[in-house]
N, C-alpha and C. Protein backbone atom coordinates (compact mmCIF):
# COMPACT_ATOMS: atom_id res chain seq x y z
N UNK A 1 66.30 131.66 70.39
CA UNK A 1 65.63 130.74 71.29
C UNK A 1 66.53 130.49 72.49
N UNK A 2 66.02 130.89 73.58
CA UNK A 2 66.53 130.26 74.60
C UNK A 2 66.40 128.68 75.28
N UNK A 3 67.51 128.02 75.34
CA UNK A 3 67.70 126.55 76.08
C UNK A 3 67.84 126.43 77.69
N UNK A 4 67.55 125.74 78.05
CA UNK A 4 67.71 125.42 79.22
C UNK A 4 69.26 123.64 79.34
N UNK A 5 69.74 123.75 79.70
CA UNK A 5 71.12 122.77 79.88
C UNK A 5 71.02 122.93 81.22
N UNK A 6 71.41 121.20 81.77
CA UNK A 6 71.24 121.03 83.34
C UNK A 6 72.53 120.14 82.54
N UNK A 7 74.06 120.41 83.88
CA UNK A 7 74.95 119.08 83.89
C UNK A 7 75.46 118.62 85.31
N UNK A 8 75.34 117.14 85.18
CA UNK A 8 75.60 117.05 86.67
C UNK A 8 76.51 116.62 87.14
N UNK A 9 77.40 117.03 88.41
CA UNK A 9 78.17 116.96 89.34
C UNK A 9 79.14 116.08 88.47
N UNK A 10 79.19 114.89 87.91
CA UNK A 10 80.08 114.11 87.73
C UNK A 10 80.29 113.88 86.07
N UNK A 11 79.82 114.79 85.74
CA UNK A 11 79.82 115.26 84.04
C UNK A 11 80.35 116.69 83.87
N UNK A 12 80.83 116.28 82.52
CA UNK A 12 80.94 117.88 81.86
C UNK A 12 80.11 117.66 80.58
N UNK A 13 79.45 118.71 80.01
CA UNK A 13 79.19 119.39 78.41
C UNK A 13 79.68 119.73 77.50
N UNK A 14 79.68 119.58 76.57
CA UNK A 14 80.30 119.76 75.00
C UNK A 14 78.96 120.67 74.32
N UNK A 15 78.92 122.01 73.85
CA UNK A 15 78.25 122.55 73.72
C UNK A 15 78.45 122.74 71.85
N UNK A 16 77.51 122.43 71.34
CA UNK A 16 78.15 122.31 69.92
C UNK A 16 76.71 123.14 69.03
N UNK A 17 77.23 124.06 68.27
CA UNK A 17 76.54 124.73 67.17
C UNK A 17 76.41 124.05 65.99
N UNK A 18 75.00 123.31 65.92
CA UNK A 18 75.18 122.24 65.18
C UNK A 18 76.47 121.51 64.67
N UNK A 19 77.29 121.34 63.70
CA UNK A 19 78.32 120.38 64.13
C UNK A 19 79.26 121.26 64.94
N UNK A 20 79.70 122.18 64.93
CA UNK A 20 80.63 123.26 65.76
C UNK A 20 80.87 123.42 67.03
N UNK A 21 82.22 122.94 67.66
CA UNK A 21 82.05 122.89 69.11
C UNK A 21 82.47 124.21 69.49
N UNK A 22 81.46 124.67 70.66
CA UNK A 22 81.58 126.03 70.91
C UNK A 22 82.08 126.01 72.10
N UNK A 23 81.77 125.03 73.23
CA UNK A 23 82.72 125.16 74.83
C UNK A 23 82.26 124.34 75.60
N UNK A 24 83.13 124.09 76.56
CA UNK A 24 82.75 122.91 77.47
C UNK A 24 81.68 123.84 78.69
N UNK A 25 80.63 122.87 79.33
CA UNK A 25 80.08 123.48 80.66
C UNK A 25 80.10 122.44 81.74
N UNK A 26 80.29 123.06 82.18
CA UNK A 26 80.80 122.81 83.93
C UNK A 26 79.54 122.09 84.41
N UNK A 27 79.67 121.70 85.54
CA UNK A 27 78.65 121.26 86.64
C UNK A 27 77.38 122.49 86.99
N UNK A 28 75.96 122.24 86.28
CA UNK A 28 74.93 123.10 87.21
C UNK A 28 73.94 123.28 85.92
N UNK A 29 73.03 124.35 86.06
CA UNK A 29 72.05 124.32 85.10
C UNK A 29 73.15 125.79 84.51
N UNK A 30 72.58 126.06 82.70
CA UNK A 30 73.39 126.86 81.85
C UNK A 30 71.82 127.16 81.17
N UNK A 31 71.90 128.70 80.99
CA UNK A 31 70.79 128.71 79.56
C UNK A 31 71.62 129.14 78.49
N UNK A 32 71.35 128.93 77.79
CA UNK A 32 71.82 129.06 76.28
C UNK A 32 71.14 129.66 75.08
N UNK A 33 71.68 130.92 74.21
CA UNK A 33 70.73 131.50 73.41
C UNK A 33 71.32 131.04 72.12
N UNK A 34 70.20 130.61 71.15
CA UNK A 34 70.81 130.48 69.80
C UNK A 34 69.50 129.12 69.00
N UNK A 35 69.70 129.09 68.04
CA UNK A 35 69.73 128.12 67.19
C UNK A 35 70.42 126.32 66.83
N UNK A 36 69.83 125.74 66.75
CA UNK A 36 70.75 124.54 66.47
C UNK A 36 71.90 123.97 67.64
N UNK A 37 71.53 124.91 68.38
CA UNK A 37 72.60 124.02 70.06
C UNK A 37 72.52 122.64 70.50
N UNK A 38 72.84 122.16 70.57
CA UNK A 38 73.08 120.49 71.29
C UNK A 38 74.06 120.81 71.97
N UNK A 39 73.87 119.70 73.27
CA UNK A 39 74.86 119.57 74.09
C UNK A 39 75.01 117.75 74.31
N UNK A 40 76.17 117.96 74.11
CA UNK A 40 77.26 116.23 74.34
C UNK A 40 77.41 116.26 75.63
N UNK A 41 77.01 115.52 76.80
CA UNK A 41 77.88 114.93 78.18
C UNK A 41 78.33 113.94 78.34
N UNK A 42 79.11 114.38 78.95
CA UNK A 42 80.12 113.10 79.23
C UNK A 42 80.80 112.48 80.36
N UNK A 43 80.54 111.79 80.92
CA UNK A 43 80.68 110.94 82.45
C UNK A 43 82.19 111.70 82.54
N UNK A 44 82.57 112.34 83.97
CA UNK A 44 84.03 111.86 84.17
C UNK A 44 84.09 111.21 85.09
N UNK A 45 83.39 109.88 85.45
CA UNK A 45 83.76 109.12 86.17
C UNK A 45 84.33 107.69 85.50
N UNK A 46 84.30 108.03 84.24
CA UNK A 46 85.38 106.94 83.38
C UNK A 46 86.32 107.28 83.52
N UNK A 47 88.10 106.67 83.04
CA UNK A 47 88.64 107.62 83.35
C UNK A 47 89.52 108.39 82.15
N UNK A 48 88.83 107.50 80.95
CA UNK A 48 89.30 107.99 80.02
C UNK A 48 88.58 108.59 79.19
N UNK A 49 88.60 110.12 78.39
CA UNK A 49 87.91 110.44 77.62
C UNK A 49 88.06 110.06 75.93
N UNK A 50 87.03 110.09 75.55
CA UNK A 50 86.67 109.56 74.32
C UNK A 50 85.69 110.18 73.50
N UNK A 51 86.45 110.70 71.75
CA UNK A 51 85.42 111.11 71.30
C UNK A 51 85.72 111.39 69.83
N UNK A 52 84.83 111.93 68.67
CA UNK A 52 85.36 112.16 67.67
C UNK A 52 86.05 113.31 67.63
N UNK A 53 85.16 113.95 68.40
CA UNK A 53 85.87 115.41 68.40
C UNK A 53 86.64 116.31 69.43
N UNK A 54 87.91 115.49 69.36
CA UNK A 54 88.79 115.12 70.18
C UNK A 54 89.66 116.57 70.00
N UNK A 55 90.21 116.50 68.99
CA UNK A 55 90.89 117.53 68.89
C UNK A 55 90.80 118.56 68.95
N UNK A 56 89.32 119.25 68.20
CA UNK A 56 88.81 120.33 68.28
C UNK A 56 88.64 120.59 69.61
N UNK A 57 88.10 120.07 70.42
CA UNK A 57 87.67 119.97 72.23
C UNK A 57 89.07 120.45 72.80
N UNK A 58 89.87 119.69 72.52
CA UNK A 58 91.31 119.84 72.78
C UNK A 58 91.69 121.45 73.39
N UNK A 59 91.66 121.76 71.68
CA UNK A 59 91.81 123.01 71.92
C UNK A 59 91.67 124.25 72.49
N UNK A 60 90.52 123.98 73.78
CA UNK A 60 89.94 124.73 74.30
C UNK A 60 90.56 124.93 75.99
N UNK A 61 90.89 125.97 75.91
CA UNK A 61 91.62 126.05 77.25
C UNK A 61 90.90 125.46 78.78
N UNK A 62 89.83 125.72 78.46
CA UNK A 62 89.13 125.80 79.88
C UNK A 62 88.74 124.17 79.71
N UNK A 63 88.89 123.08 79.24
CA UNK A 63 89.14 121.70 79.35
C UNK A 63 90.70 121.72 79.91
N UNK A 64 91.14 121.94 79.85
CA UNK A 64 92.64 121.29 80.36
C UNK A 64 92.62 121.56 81.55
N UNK A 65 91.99 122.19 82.19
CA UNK A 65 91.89 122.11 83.83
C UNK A 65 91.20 120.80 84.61
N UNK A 66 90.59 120.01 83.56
CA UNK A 66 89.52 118.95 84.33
C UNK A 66 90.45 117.65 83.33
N UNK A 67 91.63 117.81 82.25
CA UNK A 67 92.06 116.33 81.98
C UNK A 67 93.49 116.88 81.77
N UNK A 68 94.00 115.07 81.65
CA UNK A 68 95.59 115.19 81.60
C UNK A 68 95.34 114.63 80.11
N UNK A 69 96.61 115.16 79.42
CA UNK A 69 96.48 114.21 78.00
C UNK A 69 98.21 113.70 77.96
N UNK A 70 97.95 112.90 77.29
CA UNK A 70 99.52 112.25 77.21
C UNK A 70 99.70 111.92 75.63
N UNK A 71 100.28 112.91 74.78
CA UNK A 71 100.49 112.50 73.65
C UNK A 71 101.77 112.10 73.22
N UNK A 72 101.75 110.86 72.97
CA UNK A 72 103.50 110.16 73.09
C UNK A 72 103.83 109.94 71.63
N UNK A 73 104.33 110.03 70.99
CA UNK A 73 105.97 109.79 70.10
C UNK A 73 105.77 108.32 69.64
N UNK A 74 106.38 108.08 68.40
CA UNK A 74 106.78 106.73 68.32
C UNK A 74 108.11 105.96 69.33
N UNK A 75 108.78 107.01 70.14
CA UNK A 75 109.62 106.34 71.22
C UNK A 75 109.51 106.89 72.33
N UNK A 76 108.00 107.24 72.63
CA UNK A 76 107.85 107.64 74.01
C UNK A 76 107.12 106.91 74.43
N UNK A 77 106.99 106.16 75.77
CA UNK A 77 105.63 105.54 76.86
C UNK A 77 105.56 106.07 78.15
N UNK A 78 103.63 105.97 78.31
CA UNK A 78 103.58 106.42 79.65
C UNK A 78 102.79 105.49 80.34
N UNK A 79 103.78 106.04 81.94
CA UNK A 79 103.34 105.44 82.70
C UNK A 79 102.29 106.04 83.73
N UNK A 80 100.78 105.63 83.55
CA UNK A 80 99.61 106.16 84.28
C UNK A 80 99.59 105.73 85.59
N UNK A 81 99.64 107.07 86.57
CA UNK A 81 99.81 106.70 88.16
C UNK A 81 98.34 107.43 88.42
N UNK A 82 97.69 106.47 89.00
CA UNK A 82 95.93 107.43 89.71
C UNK A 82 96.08 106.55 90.97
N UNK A 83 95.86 108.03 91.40
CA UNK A 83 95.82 107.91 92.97
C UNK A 83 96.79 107.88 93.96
N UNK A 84 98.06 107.42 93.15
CA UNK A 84 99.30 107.22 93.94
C UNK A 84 99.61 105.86 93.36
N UNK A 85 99.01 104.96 92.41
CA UNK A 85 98.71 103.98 92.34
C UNK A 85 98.96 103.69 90.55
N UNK A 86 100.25 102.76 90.22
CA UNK A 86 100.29 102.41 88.97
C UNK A 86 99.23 102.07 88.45
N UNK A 87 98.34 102.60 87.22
CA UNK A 87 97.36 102.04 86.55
C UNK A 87 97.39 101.34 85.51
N UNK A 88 98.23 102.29 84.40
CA UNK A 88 98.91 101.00 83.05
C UNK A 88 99.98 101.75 82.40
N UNK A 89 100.50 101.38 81.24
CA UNK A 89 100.89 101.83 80.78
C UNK A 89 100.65 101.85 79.47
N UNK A 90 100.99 103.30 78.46
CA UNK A 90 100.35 103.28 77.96
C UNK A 90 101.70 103.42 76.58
N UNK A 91 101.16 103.07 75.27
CA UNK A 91 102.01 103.62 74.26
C UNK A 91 102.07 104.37 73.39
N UNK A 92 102.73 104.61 72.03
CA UNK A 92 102.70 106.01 71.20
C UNK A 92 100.53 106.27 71.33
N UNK A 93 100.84 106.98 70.60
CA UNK A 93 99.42 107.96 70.16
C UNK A 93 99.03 108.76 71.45
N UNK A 94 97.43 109.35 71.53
CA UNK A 94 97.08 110.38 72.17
C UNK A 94 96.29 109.70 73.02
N UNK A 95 96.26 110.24 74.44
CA UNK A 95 95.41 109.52 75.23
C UNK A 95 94.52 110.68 75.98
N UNK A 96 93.31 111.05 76.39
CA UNK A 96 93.21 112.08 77.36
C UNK A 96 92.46 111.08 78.63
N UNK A 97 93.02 111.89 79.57
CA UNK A 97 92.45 111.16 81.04
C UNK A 97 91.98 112.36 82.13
N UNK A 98 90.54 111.71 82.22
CA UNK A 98 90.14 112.82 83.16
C UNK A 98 90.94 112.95 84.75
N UNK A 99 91.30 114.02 85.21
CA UNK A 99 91.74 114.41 86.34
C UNK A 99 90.58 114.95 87.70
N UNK A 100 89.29 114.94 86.78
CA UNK A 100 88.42 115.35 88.04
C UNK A 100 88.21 115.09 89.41
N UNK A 101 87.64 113.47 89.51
CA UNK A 101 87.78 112.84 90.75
C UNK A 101 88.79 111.99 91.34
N UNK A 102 89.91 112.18 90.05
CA UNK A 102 91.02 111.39 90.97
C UNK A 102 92.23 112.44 90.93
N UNK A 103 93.02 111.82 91.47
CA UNK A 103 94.54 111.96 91.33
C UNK A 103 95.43 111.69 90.14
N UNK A 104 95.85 112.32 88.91
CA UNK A 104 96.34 111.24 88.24
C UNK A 104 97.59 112.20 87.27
N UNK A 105 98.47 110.99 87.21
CA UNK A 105 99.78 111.93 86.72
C UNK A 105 100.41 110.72 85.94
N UNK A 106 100.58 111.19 84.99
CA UNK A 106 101.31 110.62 83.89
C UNK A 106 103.31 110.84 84.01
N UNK A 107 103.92 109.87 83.57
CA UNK A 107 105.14 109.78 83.01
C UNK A 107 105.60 109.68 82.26
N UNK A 108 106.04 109.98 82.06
CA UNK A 108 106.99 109.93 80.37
C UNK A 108 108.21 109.62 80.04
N UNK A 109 108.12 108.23 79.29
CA UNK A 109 109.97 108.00 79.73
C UNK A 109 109.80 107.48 78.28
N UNK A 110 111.15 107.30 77.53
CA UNK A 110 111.87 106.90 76.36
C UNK A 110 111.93 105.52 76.42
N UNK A 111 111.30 105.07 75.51
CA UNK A 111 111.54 103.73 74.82
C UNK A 111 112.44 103.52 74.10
N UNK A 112 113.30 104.12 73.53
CA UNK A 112 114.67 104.05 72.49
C UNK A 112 115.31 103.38 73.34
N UNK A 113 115.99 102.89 74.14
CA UNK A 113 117.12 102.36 75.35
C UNK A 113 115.81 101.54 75.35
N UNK A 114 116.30 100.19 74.78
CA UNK A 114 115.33 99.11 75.16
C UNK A 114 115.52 98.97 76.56
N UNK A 115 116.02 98.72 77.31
CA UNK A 115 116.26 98.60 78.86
C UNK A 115 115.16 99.80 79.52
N UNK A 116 114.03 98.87 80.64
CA UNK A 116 113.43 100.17 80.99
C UNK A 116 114.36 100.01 82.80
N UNK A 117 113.85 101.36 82.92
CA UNK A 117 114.26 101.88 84.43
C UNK A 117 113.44 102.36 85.10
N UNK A 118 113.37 102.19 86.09
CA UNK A 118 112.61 103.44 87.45
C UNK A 118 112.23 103.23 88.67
N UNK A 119 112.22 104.27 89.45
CA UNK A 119 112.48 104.24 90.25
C UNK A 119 111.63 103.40 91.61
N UNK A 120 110.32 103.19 91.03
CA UNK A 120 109.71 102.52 91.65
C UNK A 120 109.24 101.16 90.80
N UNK A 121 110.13 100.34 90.32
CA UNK A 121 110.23 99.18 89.14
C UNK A 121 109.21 98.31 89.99
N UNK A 122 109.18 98.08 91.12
CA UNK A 122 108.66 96.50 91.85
C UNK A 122 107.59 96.86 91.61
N UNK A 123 106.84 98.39 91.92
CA UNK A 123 105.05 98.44 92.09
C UNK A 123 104.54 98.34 91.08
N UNK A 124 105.82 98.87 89.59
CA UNK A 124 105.06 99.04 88.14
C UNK A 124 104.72 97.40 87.63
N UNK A 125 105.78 96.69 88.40
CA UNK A 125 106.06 95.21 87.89
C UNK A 125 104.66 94.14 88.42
N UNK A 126 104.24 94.83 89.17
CA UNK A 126 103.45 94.12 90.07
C UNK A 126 101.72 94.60 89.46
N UNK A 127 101.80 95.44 88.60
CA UNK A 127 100.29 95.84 88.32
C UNK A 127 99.56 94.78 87.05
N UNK A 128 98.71 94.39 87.61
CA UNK A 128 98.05 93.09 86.77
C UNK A 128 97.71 93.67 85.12
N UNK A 129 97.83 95.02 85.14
CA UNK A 129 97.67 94.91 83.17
C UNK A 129 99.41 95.02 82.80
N UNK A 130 99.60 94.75 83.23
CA UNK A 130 101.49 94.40 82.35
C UNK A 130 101.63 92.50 82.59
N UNK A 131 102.03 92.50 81.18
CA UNK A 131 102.51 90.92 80.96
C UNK A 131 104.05 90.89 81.73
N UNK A 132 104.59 90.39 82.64
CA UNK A 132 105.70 89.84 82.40
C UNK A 132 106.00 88.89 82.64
N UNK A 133 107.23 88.39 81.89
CA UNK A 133 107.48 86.84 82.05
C UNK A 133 108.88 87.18 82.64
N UNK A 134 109.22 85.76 83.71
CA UNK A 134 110.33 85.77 83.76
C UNK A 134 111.14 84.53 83.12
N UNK A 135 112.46 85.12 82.76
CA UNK A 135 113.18 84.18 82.67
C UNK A 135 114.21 83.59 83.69
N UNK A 136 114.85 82.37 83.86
CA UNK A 136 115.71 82.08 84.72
C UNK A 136 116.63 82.96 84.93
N UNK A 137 117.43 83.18 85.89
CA UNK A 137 118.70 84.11 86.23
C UNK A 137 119.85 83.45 85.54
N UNK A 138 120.77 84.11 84.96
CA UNK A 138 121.79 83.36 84.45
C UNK A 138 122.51 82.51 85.37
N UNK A 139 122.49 82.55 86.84
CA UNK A 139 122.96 82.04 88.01
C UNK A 139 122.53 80.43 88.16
N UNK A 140 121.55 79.98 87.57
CA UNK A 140 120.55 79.02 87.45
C UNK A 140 121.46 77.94 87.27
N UNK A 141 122.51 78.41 86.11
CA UNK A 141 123.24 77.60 84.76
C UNK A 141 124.77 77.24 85.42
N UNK A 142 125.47 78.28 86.74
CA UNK A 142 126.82 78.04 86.97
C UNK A 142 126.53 76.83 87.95
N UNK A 143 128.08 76.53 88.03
CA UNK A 143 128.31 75.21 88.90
C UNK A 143 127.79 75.28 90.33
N UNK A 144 126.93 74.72 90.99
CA UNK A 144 126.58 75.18 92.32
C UNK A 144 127.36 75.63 93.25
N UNK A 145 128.50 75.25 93.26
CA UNK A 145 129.84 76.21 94.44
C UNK A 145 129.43 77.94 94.14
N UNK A 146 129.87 78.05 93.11
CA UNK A 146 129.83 79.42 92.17
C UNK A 146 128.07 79.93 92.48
N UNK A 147 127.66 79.28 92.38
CA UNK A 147 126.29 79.57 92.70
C UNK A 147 125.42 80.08 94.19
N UNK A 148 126.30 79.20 95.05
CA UNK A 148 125.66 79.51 96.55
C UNK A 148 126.57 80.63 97.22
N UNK A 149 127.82 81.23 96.14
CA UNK A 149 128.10 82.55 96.84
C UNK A 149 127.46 83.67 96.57
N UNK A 150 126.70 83.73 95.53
CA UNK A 150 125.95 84.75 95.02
C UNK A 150 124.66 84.91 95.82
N UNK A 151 124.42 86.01 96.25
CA UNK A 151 123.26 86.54 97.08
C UNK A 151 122.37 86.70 96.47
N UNK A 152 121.26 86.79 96.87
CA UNK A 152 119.62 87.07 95.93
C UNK A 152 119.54 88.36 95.77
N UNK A 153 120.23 89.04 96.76
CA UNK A 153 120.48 90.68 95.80
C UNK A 153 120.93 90.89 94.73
N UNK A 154 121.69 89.81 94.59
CA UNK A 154 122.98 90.14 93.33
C UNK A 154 122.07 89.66 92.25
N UNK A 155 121.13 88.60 92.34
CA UNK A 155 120.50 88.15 91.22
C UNK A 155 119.66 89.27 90.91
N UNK A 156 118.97 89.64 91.81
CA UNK A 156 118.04 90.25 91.63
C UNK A 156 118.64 91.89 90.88
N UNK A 157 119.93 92.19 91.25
CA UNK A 157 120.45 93.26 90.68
C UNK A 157 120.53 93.17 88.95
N UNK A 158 120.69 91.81 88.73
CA UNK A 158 121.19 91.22 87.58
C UNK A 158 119.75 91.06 86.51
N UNK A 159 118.66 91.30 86.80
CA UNK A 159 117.54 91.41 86.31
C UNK A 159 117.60 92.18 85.55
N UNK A 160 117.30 92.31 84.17
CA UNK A 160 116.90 93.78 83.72
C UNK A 160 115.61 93.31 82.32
N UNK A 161 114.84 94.58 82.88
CA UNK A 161 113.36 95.00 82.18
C UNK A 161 113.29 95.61 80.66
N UNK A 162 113.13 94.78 79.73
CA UNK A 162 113.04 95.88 78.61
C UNK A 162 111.45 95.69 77.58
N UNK A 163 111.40 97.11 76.99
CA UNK A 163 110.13 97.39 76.97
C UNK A 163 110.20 96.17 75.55
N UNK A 164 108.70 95.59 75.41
CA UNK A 164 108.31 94.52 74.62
C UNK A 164 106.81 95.07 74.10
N UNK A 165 106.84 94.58 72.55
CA UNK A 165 105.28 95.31 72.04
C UNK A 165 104.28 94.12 71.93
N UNK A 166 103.03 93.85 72.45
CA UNK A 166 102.14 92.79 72.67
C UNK A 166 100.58 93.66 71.75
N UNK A 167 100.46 93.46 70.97
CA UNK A 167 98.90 93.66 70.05
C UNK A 167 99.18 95.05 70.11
N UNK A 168 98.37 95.71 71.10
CA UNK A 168 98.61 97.17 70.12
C UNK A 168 99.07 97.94 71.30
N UNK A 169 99.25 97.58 72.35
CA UNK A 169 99.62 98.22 73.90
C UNK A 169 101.28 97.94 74.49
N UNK A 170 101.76 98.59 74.86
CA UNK A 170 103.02 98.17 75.18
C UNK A 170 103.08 97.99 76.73
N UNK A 171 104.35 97.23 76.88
CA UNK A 171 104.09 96.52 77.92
C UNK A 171 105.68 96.12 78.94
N UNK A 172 106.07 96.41 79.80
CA UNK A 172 107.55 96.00 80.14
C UNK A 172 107.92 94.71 80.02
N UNK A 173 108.95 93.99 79.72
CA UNK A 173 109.01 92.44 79.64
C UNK A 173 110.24 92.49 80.42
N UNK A 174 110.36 91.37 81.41
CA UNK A 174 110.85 90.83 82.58
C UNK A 174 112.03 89.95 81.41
N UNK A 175 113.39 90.41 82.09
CA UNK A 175 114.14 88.55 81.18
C UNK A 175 115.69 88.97 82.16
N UNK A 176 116.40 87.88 82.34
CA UNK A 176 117.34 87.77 82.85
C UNK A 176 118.58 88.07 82.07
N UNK A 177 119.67 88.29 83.10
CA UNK A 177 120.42 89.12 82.15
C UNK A 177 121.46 88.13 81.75
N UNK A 178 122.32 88.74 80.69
CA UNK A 178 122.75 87.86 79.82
C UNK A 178 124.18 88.14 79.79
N UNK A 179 125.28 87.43 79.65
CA UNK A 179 126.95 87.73 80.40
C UNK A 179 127.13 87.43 78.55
């Protein structure tokens, strides 16, 4: 039997032989010969993909051109940049993120060294899905003489970020440093 499959512009297809996934289709109309075919679509204008059959999909070469996946470690986190633009961050397990209509590039940095680093700390610090709290500067506590020679660079040098676990997402935590 021949099928007729239409997918559009901002979707892809999951082409599955009754339960069996056989291949992803692209953007446009597809005919299809066979028995028992279904086809799964799936928005990529979310930006995360989602599914049971995750892995199997996985495996298929001609998907990895349209997503990024980030599969992290129990001491790895990433940090999701779309667009040019910190989005979140993310922690252990598997994530896939579509790359179609945006820009998007993942990082990967080590959580073992509780202390996080990088190079662009202020923009990651500044994105509304990260909790941080601050604590006072240890500068807060010396005698004010001792206090008004110290520059706000120096405090601010004296800051340091270490990664903190909140429900099931991880998250950088802000705290002052400690002599």
């Amino acid at each position: 039997m021949l099928r007729r499959f239409t997918v559009g512009r901002q979707e892809r297809g999951f082409l599955f032989n009754g339960p069996d996934y056989v291949r992803m289709l692209r953007p446009g109309v597809h005919w299809v010969f066979g028995l028992g075919r279904t086809l799964q679509k799936v928005s990529t204008t979310g930006l995360v993909l989602e599914g049971a059959d995750l892995d199997v999909i996985l495996r298929d070469p001609n998907v990895w051109q349209d997503v990024v996946v980030a599969d992290l470690r129990d001491d790895e986190r990433a940090l999701v940049w779309v667009d040019g633009r910190i989005h979140f961050v993310l922690g252990k397990g598997r994530v896939v993120l579509w790359k179609d209509l945006r820009e998007v590039k993942v990082d990967v940095v080590k959580a073992e060294p509780l202390r996080f680093e990088h190079p662009l700390l202020g923009a990651i610090l500044e994105t509304p899905d990260l909790d941080v709290s601050s604590v006072r500067p240890v500068f807060s506590r010396l005698p004010w003489r001792r206090a008004q020679h110290r520059t706000q660079s120096a405090i601010n040098y004296l800051k340091t970020y270490f990664w903190r676990l909140r429900g099931e997402g991880v998250f950088a935590h802000k705290s002052g440093a400690v002599w």
